[in-house]
ModelCIF file with pLDDT and N, C-alpha, C, O atoms, coordinates in Angstrom:
data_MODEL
#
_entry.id   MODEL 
#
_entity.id                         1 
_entity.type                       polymer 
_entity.pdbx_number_of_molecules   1 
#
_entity_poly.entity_id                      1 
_entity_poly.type                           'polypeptide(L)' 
_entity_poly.nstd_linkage                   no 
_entity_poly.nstd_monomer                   no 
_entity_poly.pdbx_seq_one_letter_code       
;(UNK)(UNK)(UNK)(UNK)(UNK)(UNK)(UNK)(UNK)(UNK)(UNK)(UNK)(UNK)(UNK)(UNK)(UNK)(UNK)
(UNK)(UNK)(UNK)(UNK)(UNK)(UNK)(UNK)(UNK)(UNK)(UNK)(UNK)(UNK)(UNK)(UNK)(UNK)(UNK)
(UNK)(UNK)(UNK)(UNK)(UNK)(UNK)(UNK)(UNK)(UNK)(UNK)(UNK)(UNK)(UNK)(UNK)(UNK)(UNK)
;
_entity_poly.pdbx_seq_one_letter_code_can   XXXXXXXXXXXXXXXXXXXXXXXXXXXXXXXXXXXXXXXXXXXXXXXX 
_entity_poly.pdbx_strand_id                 A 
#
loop_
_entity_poly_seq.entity_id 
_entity_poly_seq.num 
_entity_poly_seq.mon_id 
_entity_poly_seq.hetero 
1 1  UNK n 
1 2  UNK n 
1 3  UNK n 
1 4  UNK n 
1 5  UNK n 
1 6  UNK n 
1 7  UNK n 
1 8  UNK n 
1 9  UNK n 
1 10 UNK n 
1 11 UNK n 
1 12 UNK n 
1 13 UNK n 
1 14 UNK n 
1 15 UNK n 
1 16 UNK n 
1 17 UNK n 
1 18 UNK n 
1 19 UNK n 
1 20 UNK n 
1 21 UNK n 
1 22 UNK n 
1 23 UNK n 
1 24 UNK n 
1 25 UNK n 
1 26 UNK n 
1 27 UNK n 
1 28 UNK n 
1 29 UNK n 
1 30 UNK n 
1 31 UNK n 
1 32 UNK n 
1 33 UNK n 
1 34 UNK n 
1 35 UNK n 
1 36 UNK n 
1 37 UNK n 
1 38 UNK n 
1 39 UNK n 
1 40 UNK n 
1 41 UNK n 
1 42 UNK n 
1 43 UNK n 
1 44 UNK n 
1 45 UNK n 
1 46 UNK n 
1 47 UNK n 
1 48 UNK n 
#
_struct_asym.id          A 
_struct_asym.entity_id   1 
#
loop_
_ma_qa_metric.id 
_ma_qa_metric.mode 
_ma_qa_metric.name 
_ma_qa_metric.software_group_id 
_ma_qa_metric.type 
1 global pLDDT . pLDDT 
2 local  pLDDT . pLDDT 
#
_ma_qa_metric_global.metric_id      1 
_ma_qa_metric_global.metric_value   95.54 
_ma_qa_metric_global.model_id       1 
_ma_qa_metric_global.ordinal_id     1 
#
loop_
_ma_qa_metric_local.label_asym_id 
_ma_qa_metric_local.label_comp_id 
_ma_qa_metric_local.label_seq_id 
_ma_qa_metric_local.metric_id 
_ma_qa_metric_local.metric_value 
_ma_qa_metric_local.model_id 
_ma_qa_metric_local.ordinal_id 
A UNK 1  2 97.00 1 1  
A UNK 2  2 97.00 1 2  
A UNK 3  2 98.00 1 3  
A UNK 4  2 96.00 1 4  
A UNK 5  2 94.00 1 5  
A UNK 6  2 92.00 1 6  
A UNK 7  2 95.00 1 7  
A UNK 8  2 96.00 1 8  
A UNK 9  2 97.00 1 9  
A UNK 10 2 96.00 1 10 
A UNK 11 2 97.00 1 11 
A UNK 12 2 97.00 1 12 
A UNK 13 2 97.00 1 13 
A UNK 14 2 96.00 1 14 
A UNK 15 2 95.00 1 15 
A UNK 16 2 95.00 1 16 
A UNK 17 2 93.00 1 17 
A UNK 18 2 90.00 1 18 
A UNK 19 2 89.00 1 19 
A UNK 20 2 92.00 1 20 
A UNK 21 2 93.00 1 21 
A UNK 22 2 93.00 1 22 
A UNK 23 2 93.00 1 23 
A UNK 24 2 93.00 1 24 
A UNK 25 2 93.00 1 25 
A UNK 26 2 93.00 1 26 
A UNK 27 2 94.00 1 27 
A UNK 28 2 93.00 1 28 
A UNK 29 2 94.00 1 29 
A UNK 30 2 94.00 1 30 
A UNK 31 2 94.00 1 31 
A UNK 32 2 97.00 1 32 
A UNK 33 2 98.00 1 33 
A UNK 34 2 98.00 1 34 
A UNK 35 2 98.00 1 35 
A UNK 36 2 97.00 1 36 
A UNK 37 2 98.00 1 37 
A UNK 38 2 98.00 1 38 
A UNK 39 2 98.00 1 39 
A UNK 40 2 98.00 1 40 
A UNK 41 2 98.00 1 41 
A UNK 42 2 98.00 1 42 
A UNK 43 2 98.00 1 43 
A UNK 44 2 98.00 1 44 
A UNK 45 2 98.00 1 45 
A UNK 46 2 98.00 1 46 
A UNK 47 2 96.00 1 47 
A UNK 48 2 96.00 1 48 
#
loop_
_atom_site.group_PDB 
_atom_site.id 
_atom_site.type_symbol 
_atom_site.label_atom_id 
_atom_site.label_alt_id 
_atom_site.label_comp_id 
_atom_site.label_asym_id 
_atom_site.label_entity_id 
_atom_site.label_seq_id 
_atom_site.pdbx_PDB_ins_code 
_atom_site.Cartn_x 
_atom_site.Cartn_y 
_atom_site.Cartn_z 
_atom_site.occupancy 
_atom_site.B_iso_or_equiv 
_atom_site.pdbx_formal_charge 
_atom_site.auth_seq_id 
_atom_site.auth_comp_id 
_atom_site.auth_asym_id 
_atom_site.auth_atom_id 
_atom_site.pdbx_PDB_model_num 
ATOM 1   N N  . UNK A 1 1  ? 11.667 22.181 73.144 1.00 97.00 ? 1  UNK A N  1 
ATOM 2   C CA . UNK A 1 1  ? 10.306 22.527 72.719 1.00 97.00 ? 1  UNK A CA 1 
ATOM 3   C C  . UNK A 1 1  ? 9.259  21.732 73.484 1.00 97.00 ? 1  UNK A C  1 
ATOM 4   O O  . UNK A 1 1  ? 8.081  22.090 73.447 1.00 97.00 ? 1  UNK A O  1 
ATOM 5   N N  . UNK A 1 2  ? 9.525  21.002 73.958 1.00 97.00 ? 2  UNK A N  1 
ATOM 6   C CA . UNK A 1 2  ? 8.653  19.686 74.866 1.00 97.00 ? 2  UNK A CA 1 
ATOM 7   C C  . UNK A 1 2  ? 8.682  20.500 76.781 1.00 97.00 ? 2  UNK A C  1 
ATOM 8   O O  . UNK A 1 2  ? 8.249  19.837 77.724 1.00 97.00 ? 2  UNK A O  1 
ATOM 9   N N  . UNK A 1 3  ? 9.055  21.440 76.913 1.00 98.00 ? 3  UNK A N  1 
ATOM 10  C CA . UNK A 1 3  ? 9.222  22.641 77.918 1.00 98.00 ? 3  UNK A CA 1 
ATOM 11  C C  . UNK A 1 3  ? 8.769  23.469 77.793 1.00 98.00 ? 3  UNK A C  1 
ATOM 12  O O  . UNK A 1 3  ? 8.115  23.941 78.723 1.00 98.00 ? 3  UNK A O  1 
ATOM 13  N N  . UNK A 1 4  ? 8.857  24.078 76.638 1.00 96.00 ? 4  UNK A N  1 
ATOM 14  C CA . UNK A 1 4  ? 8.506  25.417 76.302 1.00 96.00 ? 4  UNK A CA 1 
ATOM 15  C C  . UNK A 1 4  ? 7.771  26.092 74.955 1.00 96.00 ? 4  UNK A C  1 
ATOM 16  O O  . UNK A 1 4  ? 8.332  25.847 73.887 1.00 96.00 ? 4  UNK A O  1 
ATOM 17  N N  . UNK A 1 5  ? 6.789  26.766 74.923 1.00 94.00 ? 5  UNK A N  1 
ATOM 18  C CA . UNK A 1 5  ? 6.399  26.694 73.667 1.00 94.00 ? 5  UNK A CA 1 
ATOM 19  C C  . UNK A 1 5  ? 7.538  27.935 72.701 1.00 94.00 ? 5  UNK A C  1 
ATOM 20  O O  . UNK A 1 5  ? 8.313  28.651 73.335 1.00 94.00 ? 5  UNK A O  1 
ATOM 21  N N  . UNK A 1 6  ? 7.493  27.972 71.879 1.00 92.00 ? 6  UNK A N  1 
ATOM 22  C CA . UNK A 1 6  ? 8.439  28.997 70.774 1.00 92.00 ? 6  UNK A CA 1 
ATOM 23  C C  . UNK A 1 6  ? 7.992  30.505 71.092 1.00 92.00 ? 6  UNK A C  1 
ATOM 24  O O  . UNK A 1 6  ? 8.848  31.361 70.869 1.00 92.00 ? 6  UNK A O  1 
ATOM 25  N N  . UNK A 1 7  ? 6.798  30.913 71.567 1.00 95.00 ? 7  UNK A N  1 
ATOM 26  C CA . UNK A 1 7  ? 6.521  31.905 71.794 1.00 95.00 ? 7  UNK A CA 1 
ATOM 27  C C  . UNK A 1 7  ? 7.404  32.621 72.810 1.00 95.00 ? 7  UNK A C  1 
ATOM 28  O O  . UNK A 1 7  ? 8.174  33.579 72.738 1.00 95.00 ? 7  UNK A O  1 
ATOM 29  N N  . UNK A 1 8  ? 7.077  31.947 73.612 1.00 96.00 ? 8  UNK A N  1 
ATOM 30  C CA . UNK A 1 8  ? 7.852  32.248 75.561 1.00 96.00 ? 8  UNK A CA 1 
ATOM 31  C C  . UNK A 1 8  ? 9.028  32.151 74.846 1.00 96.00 ? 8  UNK A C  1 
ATOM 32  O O  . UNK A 1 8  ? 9.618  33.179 74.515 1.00 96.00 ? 8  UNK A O  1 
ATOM 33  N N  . UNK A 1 9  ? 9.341  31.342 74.635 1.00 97.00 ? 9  UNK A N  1 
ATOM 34  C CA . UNK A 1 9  ? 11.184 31.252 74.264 1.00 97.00 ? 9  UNK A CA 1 
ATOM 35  C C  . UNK A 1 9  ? 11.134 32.861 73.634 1.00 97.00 ? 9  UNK A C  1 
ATOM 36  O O  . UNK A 1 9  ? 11.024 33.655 74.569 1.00 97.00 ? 9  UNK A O  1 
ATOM 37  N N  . UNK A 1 10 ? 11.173 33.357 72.657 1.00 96.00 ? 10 UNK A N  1 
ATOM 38  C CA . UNK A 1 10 ? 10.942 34.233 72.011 1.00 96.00 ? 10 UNK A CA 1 
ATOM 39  C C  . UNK A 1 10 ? 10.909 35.575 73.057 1.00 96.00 ? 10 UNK A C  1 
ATOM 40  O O  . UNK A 1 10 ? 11.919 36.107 73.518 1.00 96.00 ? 10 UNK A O  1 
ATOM 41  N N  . UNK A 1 11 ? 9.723  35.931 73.280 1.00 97.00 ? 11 UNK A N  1 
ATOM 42  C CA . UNK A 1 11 ? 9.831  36.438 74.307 1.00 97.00 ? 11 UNK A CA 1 
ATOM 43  C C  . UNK A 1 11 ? 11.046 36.577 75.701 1.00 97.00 ? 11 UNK A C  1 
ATOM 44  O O  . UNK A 1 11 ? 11.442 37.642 76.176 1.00 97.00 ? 11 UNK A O  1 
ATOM 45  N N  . UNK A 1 12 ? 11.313 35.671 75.987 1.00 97.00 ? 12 UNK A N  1 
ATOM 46  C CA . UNK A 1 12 ? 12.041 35.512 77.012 1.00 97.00 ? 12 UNK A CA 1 
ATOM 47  C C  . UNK A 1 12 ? 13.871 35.960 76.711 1.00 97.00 ? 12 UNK A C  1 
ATOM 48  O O  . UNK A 1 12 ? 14.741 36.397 77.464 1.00 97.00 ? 12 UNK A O  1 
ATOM 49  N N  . UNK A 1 13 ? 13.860 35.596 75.262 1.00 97.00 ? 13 UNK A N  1 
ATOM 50  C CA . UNK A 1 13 ? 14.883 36.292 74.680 1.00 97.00 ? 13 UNK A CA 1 
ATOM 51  C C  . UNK A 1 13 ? 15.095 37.294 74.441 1.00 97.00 ? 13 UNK A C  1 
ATOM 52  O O  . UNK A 1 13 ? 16.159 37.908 74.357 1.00 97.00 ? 13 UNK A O  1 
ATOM 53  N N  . UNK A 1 14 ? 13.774 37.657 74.260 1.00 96.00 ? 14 UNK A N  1 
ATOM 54  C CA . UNK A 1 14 ? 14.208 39.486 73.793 1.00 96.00 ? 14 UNK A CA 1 
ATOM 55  C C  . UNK A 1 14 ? 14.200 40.215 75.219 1.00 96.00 ? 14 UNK A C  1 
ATOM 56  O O  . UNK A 1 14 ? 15.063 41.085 75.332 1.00 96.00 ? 14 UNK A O  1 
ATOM 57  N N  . UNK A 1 15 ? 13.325 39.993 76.385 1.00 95.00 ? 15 UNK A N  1 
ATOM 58  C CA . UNK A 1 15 ? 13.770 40.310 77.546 1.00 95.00 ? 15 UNK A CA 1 
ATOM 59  C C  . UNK A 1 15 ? 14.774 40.721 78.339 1.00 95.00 ? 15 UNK A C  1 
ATOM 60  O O  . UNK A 1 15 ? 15.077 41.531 79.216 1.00 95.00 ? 15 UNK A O  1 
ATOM 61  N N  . UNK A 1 16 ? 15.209 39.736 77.603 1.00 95.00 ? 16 UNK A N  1 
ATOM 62  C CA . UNK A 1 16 ? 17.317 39.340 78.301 1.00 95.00 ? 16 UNK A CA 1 
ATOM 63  C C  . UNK A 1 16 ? 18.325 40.311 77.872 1.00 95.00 ? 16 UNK A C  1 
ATOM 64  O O  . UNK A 1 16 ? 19.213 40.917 78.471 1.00 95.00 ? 16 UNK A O  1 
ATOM 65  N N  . UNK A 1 17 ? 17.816 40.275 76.322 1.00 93.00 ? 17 UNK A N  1 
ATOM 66  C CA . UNK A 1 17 ? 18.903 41.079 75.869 1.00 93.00 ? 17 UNK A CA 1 
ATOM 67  C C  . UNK A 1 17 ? 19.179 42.578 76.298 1.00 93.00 ? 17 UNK A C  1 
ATOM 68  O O  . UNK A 1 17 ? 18.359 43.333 76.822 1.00 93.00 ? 17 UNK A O  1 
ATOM 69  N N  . UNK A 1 18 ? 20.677 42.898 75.929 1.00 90.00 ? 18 UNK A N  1 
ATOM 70  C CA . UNK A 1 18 ? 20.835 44.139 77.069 1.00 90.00 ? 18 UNK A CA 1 
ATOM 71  C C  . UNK A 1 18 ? 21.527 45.506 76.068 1.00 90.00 ? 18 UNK A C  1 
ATOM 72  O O  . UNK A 1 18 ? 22.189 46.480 76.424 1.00 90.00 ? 18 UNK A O  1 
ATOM 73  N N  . UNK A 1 19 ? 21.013 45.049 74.624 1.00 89.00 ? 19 UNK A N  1 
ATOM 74  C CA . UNK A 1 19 ? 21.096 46.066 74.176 1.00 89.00 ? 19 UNK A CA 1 
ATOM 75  C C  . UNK A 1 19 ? 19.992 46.176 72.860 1.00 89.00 ? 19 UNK A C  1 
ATOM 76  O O  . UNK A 1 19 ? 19.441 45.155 72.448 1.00 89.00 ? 19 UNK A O  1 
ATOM 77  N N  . UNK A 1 20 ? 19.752 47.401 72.299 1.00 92.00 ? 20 UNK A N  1 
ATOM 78  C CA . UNK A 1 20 ? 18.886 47.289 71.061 1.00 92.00 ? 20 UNK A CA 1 
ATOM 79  C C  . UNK A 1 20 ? 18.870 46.536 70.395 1.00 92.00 ? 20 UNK A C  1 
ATOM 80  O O  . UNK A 1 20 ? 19.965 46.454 69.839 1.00 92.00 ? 20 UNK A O  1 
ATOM 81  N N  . UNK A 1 21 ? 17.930 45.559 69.935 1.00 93.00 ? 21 UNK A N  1 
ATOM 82  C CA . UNK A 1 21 ? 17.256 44.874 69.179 1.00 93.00 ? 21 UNK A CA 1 
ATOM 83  C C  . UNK A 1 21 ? 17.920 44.510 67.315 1.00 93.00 ? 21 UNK A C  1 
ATOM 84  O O  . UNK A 1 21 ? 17.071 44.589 66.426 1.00 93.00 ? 21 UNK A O  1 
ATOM 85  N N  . UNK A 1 22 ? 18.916 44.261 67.039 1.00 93.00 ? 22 UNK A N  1 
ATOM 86  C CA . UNK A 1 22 ? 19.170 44.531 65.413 1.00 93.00 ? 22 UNK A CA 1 
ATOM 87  C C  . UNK A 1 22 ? 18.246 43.687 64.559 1.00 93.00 ? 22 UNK A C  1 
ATOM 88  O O  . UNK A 1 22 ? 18.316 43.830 63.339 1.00 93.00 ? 22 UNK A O  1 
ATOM 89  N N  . UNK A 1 23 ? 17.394 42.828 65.074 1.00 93.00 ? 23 UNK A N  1 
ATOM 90  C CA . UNK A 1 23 ? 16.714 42.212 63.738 1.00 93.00 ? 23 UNK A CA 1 
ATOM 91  C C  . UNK A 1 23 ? 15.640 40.988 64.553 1.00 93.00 ? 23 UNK A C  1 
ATOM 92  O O  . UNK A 1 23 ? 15.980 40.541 65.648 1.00 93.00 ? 23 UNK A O  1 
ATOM 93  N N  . UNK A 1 24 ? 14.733 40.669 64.081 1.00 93.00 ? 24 UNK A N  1 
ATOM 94  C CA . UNK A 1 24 ? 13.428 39.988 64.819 1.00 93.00 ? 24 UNK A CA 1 
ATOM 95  C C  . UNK A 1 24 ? 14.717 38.643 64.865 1.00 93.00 ? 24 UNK A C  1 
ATOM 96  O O  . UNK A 1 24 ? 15.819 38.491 64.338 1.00 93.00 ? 24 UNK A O  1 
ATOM 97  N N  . UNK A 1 25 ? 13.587 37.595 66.088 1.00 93.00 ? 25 UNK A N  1 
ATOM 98  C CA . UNK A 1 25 ? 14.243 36.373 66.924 1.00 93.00 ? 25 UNK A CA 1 
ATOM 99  C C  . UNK A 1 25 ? 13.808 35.578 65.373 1.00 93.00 ? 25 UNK A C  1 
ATOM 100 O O  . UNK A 1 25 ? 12.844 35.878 64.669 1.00 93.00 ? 25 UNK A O  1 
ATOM 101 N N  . UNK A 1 26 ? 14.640 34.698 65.157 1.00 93.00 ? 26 UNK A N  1 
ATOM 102 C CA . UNK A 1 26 ? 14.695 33.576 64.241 1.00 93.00 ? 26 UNK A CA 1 
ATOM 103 C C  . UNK A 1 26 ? 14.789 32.369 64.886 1.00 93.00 ? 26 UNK A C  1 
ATOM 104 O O  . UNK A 1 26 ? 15.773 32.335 65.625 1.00 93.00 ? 26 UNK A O  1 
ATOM 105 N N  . UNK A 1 27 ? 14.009 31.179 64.881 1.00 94.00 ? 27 UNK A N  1 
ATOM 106 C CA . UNK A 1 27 ? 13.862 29.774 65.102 1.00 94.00 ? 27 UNK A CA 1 
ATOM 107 C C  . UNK A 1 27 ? 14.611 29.088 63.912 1.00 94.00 ? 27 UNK A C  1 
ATOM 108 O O  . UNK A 1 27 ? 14.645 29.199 62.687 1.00 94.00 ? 27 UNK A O  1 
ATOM 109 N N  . UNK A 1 28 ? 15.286 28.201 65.041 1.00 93.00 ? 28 UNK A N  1 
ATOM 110 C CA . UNK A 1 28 ? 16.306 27.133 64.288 1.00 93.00 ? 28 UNK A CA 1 
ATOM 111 C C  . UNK A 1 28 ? 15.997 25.661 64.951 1.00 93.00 ? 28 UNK A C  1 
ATOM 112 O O  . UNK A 1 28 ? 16.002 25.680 66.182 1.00 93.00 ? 28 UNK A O  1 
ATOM 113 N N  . UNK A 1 29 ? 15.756 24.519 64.405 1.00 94.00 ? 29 UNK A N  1 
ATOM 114 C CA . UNK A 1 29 ? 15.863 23.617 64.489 1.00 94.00 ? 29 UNK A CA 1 
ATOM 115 C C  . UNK A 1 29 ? 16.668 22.903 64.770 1.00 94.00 ? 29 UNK A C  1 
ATOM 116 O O  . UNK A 1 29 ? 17.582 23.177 63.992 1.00 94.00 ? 29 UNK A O  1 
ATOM 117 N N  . UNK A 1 30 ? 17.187 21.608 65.798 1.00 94.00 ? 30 UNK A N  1 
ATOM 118 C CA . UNK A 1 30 ? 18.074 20.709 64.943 1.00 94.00 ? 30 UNK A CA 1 
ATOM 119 C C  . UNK A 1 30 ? 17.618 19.020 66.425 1.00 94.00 ? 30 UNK A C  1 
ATOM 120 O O  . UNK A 1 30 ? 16.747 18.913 67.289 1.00 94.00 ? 30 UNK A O  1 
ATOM 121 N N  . UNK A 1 31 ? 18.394 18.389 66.116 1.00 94.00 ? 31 UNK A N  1 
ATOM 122 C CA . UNK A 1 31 ? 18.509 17.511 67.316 1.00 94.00 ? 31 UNK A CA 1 
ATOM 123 C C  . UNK A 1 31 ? 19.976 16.835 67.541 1.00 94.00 ? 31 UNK A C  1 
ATOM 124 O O  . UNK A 1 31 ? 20.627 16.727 66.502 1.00 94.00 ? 31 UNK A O  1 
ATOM 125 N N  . UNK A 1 32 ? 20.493 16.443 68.527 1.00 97.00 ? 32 UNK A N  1 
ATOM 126 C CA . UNK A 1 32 ? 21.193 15.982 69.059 1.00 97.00 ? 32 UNK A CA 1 
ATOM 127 C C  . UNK A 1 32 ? 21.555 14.497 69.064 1.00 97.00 ? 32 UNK A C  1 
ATOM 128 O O  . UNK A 1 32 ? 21.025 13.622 69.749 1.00 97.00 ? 32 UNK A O  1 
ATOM 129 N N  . UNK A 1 33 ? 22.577 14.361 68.157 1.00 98.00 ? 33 UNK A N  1 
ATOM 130 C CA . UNK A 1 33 ? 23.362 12.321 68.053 1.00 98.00 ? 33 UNK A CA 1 
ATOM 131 C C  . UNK A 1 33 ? 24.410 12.797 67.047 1.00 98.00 ? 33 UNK A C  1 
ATOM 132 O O  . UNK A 1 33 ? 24.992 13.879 67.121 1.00 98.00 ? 33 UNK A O  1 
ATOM 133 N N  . UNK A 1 34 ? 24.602 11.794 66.020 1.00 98.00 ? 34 UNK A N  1 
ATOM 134 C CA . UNK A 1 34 ? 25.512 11.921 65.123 1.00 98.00 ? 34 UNK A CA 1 
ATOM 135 C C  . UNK A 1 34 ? 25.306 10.623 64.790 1.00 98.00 ? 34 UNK A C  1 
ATOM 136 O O  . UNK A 1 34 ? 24.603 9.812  65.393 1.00 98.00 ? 34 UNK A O  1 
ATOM 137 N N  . UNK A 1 35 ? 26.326 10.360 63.228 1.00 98.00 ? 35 UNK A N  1 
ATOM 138 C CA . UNK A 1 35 ? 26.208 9.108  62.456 1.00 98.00 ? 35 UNK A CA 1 
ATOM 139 C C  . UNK A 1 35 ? 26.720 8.254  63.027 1.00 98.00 ? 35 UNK A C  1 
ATOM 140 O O  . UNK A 1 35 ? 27.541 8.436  63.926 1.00 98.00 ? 35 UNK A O  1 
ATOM 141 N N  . UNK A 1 36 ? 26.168 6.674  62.439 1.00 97.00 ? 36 UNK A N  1 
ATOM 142 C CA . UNK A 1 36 ? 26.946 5.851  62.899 1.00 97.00 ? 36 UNK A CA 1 
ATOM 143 C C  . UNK A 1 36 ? 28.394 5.563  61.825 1.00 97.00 ? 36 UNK A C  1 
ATOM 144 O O  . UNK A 1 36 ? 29.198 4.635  61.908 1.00 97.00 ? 36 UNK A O  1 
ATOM 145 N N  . UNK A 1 37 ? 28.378 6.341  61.150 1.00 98.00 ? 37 UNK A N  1 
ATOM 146 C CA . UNK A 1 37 ? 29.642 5.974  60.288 1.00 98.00 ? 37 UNK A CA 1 
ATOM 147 C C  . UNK A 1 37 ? 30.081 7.759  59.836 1.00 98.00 ? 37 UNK A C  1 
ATOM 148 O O  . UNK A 1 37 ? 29.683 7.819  58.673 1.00 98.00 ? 37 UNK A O  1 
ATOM 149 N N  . UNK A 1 38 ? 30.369 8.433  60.006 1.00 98.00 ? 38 UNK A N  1 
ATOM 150 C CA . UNK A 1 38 ? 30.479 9.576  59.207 1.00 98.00 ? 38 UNK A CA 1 
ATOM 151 C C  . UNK A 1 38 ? 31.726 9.803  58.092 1.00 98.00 ? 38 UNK A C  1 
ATOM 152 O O  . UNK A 1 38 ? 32.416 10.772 57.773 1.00 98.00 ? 38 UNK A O  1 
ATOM 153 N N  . UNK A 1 39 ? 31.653 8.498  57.702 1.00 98.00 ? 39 UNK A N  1 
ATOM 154 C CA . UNK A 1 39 ? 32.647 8.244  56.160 1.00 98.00 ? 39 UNK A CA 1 
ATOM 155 C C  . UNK A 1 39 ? 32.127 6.733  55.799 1.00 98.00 ? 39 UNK A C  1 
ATOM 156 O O  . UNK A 1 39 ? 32.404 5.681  56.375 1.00 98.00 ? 39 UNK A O  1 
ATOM 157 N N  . UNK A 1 40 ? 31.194 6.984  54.542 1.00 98.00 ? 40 UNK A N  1 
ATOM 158 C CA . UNK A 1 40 ? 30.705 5.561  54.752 1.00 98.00 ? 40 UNK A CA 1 
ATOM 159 C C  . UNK A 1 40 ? 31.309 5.878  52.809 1.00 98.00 ? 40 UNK A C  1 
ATOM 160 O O  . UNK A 1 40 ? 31.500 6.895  52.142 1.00 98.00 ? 40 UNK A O  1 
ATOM 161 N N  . UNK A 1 41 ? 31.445 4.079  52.481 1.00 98.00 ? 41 UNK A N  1 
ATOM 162 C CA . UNK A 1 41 ? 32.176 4.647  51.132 1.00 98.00 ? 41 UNK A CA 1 
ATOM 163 C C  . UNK A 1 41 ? 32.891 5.769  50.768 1.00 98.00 ? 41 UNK A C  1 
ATOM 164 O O  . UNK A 1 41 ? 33.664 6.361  51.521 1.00 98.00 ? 41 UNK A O  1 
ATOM 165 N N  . UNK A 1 42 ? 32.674 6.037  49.756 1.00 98.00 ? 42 UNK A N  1 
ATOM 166 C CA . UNK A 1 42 ? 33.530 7.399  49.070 1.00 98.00 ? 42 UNK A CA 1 
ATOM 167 C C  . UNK A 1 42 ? 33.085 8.825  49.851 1.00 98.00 ? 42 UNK A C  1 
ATOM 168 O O  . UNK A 1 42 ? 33.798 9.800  49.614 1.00 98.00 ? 42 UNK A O  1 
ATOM 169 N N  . UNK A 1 43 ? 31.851 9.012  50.845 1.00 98.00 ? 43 UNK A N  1 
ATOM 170 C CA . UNK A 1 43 ? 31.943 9.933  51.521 1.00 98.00 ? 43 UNK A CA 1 
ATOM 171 C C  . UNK A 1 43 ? 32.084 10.082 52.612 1.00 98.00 ? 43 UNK A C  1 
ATOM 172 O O  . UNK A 1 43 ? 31.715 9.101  53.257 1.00 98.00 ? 43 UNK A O  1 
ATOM 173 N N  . UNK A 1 44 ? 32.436 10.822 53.146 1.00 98.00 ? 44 UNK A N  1 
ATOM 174 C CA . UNK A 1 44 ? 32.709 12.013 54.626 1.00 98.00 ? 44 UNK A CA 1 
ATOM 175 C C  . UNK A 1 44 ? 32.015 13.287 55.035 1.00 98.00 ? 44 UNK A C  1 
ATOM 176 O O  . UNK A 1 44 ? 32.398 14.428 54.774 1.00 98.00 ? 44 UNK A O  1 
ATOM 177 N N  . UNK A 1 45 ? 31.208 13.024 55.545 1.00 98.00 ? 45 UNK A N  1 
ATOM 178 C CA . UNK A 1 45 ? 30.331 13.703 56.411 1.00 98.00 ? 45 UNK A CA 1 
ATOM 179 C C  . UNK A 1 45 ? 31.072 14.721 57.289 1.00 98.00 ? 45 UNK A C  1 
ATOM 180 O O  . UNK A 1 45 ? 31.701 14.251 58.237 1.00 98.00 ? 45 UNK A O  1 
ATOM 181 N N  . UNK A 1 46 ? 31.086 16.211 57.083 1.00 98.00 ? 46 UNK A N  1 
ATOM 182 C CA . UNK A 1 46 ? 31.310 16.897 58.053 1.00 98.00 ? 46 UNK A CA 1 
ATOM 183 C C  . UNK A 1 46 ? 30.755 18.009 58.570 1.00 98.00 ? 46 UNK A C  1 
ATOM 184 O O  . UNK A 1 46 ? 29.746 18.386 57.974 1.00 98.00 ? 46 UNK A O  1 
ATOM 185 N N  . UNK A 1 47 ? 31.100 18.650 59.494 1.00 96.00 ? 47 UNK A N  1 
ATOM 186 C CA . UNK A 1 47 ? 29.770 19.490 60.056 1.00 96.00 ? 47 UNK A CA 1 
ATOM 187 C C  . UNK A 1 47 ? 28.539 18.507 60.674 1.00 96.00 ? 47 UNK A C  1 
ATOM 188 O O  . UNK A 1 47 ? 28.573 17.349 61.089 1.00 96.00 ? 47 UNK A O  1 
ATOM 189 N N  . UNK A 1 48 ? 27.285 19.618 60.532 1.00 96.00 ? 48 UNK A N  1 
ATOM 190 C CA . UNK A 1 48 ? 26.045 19.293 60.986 1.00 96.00 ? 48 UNK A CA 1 
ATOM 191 C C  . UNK A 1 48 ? 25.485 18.058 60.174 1.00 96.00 ? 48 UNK A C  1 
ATOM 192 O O  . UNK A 1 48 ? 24.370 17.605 60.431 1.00 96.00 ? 48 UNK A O  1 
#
């Protein structure tokens, strides 16, 4: 997002695609690391 604004992205996706359209572009969030413990006490962290 620090590249590109959500619009263009958007756009630029539906461009690409190479067949009909099934449902509007959806924005998803997330960022990139992980825990420093992903079992800390009694839990375990899995997935996202």
């Amino acid at each position: 997002s620090a590249h590109t604004p959500g619009d263009d992205a958007a756009t630029a996706l539906v461009s690409a695609v190479e067949g009909e359209p099934l449902a509007e572009p959806r924005v998803l969030r997330f960022r990139a690391g992980r825990r420093t413990h992903s079992w800390h006490r009694n839990v375990v962290a899995i997935g996202l």
